[in-house]
PDB file of N, CA and C in Angstrom:
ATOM      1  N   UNK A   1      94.237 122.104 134.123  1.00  0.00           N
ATOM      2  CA  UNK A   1      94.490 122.449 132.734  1.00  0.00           C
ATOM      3  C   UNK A   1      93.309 122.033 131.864  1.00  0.00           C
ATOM      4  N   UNK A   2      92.709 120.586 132.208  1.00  0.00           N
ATOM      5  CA  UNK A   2      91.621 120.286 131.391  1.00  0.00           C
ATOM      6  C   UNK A   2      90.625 121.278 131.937  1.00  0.00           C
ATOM      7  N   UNK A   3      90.541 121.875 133.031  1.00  0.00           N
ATOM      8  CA  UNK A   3      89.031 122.026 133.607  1.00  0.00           C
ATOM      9  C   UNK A   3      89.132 123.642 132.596  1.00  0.00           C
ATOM     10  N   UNK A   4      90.445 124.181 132.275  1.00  0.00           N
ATOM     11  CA  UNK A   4      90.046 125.487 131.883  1.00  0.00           C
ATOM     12  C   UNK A   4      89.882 125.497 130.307  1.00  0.00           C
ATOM     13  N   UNK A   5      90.294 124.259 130.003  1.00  0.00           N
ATOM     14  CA  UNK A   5      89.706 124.205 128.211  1.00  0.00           C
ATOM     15  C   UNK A   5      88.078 123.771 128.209  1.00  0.00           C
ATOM     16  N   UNK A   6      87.503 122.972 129.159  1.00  0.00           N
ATOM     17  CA  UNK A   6      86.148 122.639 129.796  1.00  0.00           C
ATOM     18  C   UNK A   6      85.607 124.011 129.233  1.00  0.00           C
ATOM     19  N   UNK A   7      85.646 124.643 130.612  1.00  0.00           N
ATOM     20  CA  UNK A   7      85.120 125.652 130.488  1.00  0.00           C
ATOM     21  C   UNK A   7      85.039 126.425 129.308  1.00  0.00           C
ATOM     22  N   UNK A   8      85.898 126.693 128.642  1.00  0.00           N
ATOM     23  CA  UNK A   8      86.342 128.049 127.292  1.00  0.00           C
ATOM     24  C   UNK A   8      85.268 127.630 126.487  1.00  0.00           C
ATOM     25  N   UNK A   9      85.465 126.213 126.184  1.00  0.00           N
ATOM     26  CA  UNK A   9      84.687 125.550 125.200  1.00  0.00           C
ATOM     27  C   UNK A   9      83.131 125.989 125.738  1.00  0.00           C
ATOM     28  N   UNK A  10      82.380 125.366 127.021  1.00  0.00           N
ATOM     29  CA  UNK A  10      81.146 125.425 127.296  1.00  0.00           C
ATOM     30  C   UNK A  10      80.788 127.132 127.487  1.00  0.00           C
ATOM     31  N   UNK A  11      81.632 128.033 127.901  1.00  0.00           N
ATOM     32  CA  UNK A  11      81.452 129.392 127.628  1.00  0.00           C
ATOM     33  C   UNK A  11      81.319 129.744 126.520  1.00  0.00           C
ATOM     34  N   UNK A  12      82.049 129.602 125.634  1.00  0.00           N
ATOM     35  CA  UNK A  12      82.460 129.614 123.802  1.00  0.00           C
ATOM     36  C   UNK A  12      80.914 129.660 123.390  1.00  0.00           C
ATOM     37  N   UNK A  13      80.271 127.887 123.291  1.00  0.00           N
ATOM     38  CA  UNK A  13      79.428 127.506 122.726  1.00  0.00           C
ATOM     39  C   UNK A  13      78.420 128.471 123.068  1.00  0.00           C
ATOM     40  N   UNK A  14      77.929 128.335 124.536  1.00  0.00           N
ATOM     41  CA  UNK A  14      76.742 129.253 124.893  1.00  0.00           C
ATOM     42  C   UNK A  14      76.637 130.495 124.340  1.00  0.00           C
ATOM     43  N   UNK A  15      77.603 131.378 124.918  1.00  0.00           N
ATOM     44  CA  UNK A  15      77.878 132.614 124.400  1.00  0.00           C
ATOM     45  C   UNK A  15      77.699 133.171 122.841  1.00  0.00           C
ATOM     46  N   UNK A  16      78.272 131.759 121.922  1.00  0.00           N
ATOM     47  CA  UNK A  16      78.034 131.804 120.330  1.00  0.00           C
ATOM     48  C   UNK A  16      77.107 131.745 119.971  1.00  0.00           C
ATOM     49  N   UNK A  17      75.931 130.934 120.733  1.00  0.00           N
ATOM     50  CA  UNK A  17      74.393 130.304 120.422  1.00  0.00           C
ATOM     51  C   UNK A  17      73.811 131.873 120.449  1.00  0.00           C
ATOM     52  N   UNK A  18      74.041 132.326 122.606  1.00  0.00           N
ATOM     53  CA  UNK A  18      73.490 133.143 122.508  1.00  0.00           C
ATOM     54  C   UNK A  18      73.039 134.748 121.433  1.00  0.00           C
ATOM     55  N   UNK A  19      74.250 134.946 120.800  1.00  0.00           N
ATOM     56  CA  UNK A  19      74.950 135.962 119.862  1.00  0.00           C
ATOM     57  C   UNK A  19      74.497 135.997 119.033  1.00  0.00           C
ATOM     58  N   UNK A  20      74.228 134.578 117.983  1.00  0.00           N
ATOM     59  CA  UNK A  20      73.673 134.588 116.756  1.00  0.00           C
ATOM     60  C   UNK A  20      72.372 134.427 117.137  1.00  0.00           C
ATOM     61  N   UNK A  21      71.622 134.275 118.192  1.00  0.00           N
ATOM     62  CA  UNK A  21      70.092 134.596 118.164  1.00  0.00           C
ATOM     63  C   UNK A  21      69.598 135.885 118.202  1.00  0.00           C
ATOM     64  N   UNK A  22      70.666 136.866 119.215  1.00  0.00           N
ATOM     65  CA  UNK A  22      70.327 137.840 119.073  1.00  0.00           C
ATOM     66  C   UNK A  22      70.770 139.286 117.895  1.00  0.00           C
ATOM     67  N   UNK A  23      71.598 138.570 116.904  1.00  0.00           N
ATOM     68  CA  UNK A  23      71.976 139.147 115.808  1.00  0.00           C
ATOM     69  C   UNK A  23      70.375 138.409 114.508  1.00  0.00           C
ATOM     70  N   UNK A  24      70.281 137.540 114.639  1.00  0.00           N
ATOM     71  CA  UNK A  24      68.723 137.055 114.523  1.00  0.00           C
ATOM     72  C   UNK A  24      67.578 138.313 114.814  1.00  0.00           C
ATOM     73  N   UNK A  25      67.791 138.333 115.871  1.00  0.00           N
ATOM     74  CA  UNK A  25      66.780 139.376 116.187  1.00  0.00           C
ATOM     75  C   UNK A  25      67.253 140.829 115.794  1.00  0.00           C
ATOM     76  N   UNK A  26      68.051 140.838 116.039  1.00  0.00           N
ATOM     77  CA  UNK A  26      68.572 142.923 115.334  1.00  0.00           C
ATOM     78  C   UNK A  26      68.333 142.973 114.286  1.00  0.00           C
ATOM     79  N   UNK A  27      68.483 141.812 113.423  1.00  0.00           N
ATOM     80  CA  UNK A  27      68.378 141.738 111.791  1.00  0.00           C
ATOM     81  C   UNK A  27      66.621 141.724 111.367  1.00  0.00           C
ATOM     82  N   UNK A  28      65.481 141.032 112.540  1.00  0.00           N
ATOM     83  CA  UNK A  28      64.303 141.217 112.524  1.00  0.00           C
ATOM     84  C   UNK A  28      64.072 142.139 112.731  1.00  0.00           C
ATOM     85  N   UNK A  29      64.434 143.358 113.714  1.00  0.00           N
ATOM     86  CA  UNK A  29      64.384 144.727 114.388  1.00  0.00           C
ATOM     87  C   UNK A  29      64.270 145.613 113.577  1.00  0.00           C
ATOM     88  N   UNK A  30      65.091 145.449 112.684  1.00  0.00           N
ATOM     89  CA  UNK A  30      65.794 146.586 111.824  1.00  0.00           C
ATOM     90  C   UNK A  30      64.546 147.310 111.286  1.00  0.00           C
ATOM     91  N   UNK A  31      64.114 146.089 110.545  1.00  0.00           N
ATOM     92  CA  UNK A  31      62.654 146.035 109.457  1.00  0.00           C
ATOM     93  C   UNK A  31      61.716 147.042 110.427  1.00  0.00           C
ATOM     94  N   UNK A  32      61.190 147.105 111.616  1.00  0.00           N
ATOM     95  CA  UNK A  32      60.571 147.779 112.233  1.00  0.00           C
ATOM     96  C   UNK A  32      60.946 149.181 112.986  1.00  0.00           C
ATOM     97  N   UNK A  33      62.107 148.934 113.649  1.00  0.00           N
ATOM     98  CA  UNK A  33      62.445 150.052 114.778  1.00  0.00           C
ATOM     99  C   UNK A  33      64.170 149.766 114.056  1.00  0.00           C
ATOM    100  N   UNK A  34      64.319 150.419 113.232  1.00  0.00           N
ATOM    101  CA  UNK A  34      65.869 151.001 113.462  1.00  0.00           C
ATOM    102  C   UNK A  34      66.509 151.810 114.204  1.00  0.00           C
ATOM    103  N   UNK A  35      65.802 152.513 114.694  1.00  0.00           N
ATOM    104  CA  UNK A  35      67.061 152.796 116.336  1.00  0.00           C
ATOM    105  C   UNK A  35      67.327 151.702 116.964  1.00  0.00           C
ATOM    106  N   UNK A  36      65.958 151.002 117.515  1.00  0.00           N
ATOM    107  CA  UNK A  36      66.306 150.128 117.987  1.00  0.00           C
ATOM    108  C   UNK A  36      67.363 149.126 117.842  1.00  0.00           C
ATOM    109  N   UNK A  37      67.387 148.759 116.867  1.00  0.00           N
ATOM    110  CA  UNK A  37      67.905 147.875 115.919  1.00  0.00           C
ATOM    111  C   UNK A  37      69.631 148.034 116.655  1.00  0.00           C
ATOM    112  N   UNK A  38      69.799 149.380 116.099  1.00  0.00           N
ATOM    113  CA  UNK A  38      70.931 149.709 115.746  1.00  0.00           C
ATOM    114  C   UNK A  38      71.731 149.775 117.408  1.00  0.00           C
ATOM    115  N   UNK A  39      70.776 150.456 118.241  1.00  0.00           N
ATOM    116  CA  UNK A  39      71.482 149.932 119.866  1.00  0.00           C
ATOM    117  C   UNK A  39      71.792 148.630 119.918  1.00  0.00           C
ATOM    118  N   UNK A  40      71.138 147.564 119.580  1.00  0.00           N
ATOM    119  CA  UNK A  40      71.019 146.090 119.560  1.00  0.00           C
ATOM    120  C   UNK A  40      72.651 145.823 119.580  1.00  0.00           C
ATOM    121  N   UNK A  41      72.578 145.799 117.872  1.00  0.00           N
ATOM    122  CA  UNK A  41      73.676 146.044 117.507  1.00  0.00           C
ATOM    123  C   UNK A  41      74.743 146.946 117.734  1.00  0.00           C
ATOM    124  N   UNK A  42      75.214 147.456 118.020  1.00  0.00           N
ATOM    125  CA  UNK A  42      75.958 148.201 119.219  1.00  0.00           C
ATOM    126  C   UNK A  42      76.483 147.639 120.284  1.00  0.00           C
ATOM    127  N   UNK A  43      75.284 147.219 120.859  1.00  0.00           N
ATOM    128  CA  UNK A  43      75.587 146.312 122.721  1.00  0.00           C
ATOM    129  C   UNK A  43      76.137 144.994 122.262  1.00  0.00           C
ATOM    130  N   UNK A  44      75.863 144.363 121.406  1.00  0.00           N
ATOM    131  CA  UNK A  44      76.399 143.249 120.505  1.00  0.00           C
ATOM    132  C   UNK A  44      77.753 142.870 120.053  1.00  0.00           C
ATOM    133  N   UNK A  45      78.124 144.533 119.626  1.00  0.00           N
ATOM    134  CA  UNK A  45      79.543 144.667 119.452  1.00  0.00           C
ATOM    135  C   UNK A  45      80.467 144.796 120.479  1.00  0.00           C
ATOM    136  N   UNK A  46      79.966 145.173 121.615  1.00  0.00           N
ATOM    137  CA  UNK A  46      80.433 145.822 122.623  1.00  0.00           C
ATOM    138  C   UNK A  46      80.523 144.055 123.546  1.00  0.00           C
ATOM    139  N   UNK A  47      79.542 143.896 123.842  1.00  0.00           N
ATOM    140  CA  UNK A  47      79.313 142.225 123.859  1.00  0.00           C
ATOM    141  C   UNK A  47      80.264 141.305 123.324  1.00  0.00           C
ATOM    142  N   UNK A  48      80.466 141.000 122.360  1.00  0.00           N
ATOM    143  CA  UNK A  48      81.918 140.430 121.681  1.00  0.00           C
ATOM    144  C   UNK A  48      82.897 140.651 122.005  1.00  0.00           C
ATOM    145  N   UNK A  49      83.277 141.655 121.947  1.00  0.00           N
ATOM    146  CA  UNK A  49      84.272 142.713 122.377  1.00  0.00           C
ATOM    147  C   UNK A  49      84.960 142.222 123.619  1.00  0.00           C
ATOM    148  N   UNK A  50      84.115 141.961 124.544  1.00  0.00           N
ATOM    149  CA  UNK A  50      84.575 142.099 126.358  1.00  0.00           C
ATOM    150  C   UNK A  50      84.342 140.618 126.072  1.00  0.00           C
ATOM    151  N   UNK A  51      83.725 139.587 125.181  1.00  0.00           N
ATOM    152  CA  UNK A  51      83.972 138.496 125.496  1.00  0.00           C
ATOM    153  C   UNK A  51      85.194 138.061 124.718  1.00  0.00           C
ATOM    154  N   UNK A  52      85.217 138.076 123.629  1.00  0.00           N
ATOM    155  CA  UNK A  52      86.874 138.284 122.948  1.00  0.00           C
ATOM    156  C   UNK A  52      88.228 138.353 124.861  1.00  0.00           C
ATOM    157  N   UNK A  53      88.171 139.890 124.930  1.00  0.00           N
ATOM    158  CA  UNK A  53      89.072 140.158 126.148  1.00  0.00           C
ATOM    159  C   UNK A  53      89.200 138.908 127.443  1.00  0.00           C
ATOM    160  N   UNK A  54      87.618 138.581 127.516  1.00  0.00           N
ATOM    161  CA  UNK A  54      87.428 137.921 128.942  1.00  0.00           C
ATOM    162  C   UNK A  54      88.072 136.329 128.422  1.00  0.00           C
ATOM    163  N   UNK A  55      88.169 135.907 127.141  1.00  0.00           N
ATOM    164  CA  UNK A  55      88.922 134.665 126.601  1.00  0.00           C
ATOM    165  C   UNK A  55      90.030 135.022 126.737  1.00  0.00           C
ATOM    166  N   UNK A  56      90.669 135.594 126.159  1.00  0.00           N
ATOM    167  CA  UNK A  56      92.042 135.965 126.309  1.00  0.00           C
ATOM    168  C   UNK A  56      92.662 135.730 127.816  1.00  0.00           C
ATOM    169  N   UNK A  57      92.083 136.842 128.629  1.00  0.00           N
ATOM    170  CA  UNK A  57      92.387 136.267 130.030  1.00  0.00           C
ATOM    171  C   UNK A  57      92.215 135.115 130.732  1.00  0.00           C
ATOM    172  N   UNK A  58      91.484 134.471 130.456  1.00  0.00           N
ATOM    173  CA  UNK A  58      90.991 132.979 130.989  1.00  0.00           C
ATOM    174  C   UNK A  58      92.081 132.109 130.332  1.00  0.00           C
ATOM    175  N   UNK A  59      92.395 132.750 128.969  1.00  0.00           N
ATOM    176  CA  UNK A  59      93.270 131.463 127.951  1.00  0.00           C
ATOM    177  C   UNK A  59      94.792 131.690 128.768  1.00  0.00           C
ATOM    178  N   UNK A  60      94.927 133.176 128.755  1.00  0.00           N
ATOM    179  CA  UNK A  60      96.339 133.650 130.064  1.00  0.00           C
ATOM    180  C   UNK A  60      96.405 132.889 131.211  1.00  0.00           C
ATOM    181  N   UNK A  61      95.566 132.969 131.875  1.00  0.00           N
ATOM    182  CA  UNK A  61      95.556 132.383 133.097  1.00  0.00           C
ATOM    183  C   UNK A  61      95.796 130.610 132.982  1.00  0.00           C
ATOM    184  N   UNK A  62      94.526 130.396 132.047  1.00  0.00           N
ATOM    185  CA  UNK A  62      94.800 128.388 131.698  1.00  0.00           C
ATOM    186  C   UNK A  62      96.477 128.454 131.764  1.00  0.00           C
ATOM    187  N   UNK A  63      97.517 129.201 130.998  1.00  0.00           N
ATOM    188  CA  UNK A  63      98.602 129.236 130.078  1.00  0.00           C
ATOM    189  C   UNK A  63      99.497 129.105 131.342  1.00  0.00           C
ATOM    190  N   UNK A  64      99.385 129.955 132.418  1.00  0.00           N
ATOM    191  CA  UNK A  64     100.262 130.113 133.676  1.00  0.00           C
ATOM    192  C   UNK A  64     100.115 128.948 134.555  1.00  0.00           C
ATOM    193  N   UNK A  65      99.011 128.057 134.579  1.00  0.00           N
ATOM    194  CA  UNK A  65      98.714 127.412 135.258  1.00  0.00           C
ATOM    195  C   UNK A  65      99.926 126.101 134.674  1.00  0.00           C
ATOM    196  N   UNK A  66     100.167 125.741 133.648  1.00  0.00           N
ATOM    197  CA  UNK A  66     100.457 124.357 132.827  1.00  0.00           C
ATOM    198  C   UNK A  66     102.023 124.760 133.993  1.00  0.00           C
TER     199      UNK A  66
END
């Protein structure tokens, strides 16, 4: 039970760090290559998205385990 709040948390953090660096960078992008930019952002959303889902299931699973 502890090991799967462990985890959520050290997934959480990374995942959050990683996100806002690269919303950092789409927001630098923009200024130059807006297509670019805008895929960035896109895969970003899409990115959240499936990590949002992939918590949920992990938080399901922690939940069945107790």
């Amino acid at each position: 039970m502890m090991l799967c709040r462990v985890v959520m948390l050290l997934l959480s953090g990374a995942f959050g760090g990683l996100l806002a660096l690269a919303m950092m960078g789409a927001g630098l992008a923009i200024m130059g290559a807006p297509e670019s930019a805008k895929r960035l952002l896109k895969n970003l959303a899409i990115a959240l998205g499936l990590f949002a889902l992939g918590t949920w299931v992990l938080h399901c699973l922690c939940a069945m385990g107790r």
